[in-house]
Protein backbone atom coordinates (compact mmCIF):
# COMPACT_ATOMS: atom_id res chain seq x y z
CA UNK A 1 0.00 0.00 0.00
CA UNK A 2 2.79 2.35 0.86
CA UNK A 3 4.57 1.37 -2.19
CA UNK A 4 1.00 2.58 -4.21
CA UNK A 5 1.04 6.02 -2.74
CA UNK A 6 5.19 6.31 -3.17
CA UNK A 7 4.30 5.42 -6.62
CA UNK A 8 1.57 7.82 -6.89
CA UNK A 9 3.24 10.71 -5.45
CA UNK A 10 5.88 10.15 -7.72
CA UNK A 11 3.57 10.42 -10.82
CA UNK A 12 1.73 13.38 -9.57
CA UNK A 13 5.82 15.10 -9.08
CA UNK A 14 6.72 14.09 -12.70
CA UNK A 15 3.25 15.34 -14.62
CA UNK A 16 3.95 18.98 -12.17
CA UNK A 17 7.70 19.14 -13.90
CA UNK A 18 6.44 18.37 -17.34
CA UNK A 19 3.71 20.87 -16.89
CA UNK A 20 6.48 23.35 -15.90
CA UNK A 21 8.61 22.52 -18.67
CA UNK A 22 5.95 22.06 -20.95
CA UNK A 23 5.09 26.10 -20.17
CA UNK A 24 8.49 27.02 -20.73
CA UNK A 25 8.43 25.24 -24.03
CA UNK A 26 5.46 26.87 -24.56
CA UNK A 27 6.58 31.03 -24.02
CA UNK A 28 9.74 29.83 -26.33
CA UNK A 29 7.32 28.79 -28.86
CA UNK A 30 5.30 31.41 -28.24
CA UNK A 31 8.26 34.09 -28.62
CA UNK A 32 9.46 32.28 -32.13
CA UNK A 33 6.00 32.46 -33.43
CA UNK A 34 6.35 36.47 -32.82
CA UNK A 35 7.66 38.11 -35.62
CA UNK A 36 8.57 41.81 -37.18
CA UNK A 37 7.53 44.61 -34.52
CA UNK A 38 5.63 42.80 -31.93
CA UNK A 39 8.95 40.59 -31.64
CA UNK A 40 10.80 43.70 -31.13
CA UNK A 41 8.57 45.51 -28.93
CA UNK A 42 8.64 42.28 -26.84
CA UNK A 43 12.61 42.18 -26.59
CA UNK A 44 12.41 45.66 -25.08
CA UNK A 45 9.95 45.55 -23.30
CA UNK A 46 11.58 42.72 -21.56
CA UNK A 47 15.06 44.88 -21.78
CA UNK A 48 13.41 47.63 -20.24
CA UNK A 49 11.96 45.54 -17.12
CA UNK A 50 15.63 44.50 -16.79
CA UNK A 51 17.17 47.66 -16.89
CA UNK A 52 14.74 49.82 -14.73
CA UNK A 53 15.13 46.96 -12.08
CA UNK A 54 18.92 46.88 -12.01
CA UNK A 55 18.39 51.18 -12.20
CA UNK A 56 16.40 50.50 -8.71
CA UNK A 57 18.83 48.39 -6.85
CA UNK A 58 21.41 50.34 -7.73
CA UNK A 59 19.77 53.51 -6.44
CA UNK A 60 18.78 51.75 -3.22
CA UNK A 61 22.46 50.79 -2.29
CA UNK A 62 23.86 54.16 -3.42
CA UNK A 63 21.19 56.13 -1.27
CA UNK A 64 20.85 53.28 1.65
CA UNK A 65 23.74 50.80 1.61
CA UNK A 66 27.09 51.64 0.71
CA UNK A 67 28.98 53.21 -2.38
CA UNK A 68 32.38 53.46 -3.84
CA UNK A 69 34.10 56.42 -3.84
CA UNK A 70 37.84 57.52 -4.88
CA UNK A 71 39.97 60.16 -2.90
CA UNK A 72 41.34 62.52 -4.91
CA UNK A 73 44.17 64.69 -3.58
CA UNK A 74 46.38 64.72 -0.52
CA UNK A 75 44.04 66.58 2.59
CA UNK A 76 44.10 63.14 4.01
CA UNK A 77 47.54 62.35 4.34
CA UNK A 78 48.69 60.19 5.68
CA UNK A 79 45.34 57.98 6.60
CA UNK A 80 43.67 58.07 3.17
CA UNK A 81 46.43 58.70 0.00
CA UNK A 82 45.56 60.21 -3.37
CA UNK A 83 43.37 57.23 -5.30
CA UNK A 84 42.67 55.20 -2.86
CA UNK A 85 38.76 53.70 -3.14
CA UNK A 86 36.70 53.33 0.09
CA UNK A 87 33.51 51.75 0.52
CA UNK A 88 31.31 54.13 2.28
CA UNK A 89 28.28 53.27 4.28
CA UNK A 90 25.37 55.47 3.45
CA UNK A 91 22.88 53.22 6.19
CA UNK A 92 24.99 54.56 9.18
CA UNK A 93 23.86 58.61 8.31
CA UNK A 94 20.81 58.64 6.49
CA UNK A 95 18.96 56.38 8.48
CA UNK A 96 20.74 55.64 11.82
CA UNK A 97 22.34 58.74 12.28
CA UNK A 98 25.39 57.74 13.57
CA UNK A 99 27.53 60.65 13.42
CA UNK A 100 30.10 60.88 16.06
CA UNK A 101 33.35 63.21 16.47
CA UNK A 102 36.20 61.13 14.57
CA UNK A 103 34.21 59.71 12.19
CA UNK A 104 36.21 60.09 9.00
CA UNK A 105 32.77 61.19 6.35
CA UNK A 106 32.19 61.72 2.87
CA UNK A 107 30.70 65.21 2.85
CA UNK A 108 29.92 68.01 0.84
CA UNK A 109 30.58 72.24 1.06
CA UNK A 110 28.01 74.92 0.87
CA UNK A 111 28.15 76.11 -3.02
CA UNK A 112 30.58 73.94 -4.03
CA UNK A 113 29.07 71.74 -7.26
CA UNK A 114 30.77 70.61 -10.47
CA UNK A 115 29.20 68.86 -13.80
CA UNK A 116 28.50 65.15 -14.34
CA UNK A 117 32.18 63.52 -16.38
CA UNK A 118 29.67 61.83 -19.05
CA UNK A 119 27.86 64.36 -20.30
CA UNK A 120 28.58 67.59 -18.16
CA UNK A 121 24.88 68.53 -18.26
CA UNK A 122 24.06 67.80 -14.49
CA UNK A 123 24.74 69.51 -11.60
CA UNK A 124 25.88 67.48 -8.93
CA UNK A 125 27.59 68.05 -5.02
CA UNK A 126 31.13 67.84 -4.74
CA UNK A 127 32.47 65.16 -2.65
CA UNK A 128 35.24 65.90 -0.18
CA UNK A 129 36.81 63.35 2.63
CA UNK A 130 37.50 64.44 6.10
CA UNK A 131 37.37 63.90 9.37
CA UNK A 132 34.34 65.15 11.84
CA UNK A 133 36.22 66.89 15.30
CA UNK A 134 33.60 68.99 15.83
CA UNK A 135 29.52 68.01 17.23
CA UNK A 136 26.23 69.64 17.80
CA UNK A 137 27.19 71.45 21.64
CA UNK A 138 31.15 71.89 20.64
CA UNK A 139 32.34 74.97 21.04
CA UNK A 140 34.69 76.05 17.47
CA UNK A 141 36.80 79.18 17.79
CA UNK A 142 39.72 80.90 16.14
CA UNK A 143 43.08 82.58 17.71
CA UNK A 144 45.25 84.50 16.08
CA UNK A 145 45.00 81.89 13.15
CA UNK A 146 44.74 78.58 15.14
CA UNK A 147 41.72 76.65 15.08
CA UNK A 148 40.36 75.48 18.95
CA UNK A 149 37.73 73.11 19.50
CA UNK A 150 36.67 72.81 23.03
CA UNK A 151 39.88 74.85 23.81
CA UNK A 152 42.05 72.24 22.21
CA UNK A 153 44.44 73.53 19.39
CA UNK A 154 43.77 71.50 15.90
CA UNK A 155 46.66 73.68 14.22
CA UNK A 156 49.04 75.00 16.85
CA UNK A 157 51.54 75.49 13.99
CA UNK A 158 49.39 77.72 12.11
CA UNK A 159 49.99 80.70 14.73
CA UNK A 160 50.07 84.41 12.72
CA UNK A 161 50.86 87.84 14.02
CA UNK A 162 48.33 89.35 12.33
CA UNK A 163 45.16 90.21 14.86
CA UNK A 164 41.54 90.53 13.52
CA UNK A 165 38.96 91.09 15.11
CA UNK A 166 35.52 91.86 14.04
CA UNK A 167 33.36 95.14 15.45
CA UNK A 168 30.72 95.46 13.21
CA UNK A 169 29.16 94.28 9.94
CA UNK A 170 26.89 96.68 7.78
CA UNK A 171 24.64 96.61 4.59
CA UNK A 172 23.86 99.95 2.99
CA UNK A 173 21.30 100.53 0.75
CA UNK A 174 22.84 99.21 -2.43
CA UNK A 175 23.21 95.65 -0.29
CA UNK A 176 26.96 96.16 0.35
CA UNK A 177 28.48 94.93 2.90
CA UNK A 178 31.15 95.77 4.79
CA UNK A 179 33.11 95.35 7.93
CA UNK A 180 34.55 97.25 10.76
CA UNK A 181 37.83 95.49 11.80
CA UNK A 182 40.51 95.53 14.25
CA UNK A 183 43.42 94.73 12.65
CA UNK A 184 46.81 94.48 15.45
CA UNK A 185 45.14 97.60 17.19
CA UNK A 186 44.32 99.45 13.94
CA UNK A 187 41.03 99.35 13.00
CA UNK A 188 39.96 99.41 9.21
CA UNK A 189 37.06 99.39 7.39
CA UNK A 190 36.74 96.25 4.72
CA UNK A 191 34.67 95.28 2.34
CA UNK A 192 33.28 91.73 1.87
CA UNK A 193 36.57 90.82 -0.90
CA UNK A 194 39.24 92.72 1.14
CA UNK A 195 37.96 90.67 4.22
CA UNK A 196 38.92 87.10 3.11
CA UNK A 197 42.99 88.07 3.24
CA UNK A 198 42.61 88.15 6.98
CA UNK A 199 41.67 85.45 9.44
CA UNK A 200 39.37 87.07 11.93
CA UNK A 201 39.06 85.53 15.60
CA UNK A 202 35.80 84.11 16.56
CA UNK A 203 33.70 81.84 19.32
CA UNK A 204 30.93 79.94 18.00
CA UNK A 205 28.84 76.82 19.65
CA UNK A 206 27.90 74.29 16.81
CA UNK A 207 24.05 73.92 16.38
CA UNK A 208 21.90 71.12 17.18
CA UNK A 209 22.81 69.77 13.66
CA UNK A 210 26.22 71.29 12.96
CA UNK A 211 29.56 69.71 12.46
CA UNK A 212 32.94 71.03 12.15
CA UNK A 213 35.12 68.53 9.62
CA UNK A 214 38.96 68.98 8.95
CA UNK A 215 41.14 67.17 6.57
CA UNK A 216 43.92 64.69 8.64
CA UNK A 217 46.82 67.05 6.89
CA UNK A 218 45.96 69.60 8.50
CA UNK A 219 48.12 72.20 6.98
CA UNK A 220 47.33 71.04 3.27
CA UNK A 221 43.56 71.44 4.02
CA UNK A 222 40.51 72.93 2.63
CA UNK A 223 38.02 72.11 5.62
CA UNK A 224 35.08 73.71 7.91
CA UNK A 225 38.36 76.18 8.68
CA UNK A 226 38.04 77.84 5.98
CA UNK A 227 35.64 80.98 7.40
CA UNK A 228 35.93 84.16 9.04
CA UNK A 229 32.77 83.30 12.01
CA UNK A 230 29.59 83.59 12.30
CA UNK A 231 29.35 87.47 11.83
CA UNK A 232 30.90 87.54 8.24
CA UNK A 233 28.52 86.30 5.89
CA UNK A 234 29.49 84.27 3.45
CA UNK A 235 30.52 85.04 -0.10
CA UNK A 236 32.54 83.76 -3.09
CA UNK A 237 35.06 86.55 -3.84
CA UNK A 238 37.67 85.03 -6.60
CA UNK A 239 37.34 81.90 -4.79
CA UNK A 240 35.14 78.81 -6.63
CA UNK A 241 34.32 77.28 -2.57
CA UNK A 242 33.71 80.41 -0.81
CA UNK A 243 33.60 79.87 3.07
CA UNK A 244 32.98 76.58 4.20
CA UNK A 245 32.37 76.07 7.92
CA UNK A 246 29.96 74.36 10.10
CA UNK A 247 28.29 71.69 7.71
CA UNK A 248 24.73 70.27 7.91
CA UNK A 249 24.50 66.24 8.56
CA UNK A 250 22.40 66.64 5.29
CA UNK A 251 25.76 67.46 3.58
CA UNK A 252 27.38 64.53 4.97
CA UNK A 253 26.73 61.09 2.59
CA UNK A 254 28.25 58.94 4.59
CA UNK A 255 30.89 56.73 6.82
CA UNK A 256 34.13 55.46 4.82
CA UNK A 257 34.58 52.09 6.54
CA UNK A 258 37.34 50.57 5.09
CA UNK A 259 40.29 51.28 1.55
CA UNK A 260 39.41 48.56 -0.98
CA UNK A 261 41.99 48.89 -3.35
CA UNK A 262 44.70 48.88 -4.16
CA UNK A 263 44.13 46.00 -2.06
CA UNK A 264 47.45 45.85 -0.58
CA UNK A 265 46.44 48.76 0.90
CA UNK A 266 43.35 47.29 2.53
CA UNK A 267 42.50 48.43 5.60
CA UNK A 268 39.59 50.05 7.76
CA UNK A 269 39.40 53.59 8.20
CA UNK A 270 38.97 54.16 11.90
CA UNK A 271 37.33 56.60 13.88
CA UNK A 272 39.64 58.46 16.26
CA UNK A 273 38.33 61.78 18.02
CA UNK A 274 41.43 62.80 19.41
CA UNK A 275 43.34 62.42 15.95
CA UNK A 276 46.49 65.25 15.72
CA UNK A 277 48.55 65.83 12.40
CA UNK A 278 52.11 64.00 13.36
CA UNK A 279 54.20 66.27 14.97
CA UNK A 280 51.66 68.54 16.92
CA UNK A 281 50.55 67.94 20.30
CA UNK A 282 47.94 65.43 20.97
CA UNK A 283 44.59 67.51 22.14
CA UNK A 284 44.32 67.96 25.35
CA UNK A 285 48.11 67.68 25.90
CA UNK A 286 48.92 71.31 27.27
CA UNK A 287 45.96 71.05 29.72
């Protein structure tokens, strides 16, 4: 009796495959009978449904996963070289918010865009690489040329003699602005331009969504140091970026994890708030 219903099950599993491959057989047949443009419109159709599908998961790892990107130039040195590629995890910012002082981020500036390499029709963010030392509560501020965050020196070697302070910023009625300055005990009247040769001092507290983000060279840098404070607007004066400053975490795409190639080179790209360029103190040291 068992053997009966072995048997039978086993017929009723053989007539379900050659159903199956009898509809397979079938759609072939069915797609060789098709000829001239319904052929065609069937082939893209079907090429369509392909691409717009792999168009989809590719979007959904770029905006939620992880992407490639490549570092280009040095402001890195010496954790992340010229070329390297890092796999950068998108997940940890736009959806988990995980954004925490020595995170090294992919990020973009305020202004700062260039064209798309295919076609150069579309406007897209630039990308730059650095390193976040700076959090919503942090208090950023500027001496004399040296760059403090929570009192601790990020450029102690980038000391000037030249003093600026800010007094006062006006608009007149043509929209100009300009700026009362003290400049080592002189004080001189600016306008927005002549203002960017000087590196005023300032005290700011980031904002509930601010971050401050500095390249790892720090003396080969184009970073959230590049601005004259809060009381200086900002303006692009013979200069492409402009100011830079606090960013927004909706300016930040995401967490580089780890250098994928060259893959001798491969490594992960750790997060270290108290990073200092070799050669400078350690933060916190002179305390």
């Amino acid at each position: 009796m068992e053997e009966m219903n072995k048997d039978k099950v086993s017929s009723e599993e053989t007539k379900k495959n050659e159903n199956a491959g009898g509809g397979k057989k079938a759609d072939k047949k069915e797609k060789e009978k098709l000829t001239g443009w319904p052929r065609v419109r069937k082939e893209i159709r079907e090429w369509a449904i392909s691409l717009i599908t792999a168009a989809i998961v590719v979007v959904v790892m770029k905006e939620f996963l992880f992407l490639p990107i490549k570092v280009d130039g040095n402001s890195m040195n010496p954790t992340l070289l010229d070329q390297e590629r890092l796999f950068v995890t998108v997940y940890d910012v736009k959806i988990a918010n995980k954004l925490q002082k020595g995170d090294v981020v992919i990020c973009n500036y305020p202004e700062r865009t260039n064209k798309d390499p295919f076609v150069g029709l579309i406007t897209m963010n630039t990308n730059f690489v650095k390193r976040i030392v700076g959090v919503p509560g942090d208090t950023v501020s500027r001496v004399q040329g040296v760059t403090y965050v929570n009192g601790d020196a990020l450029d102690p070697r980038a000391m000037t003699l030249i003093s600026a302070k800010v007094k006062e910023v006006t608009t007149d009625e043509k929209g100009e602005t300009s700026i009362l300055a003290d400049i080592n005990g002189t004080e001189r009247t600016l306008t927005l331009g002549e203002s960017r040769r000087f590196k005023f001092d300032y005290e700011y507290v980031l904002g509930e969504d601010e971050y401050f983000v500095v390249g790892d060279n720090r003396y080969n840098s184009h970073d959230s140091r590049s601005w004259n404070g809060p009381d200086i607007p900002l303006v692009l004066v013979n200069d492409v970026s402009g100011d830079v400053g606090p960013i927004t975490s909706d300016m930040i795409v995401g967490r580089a994890k780890c250098v994928f190639w060259p893959i001798s080179e491969f490594e992960k790209v750790e997060s270290n708030p108290l990073y200092a360029f070799p050669g400078d103190p350690a933060p916190g040291a002179n305390k």
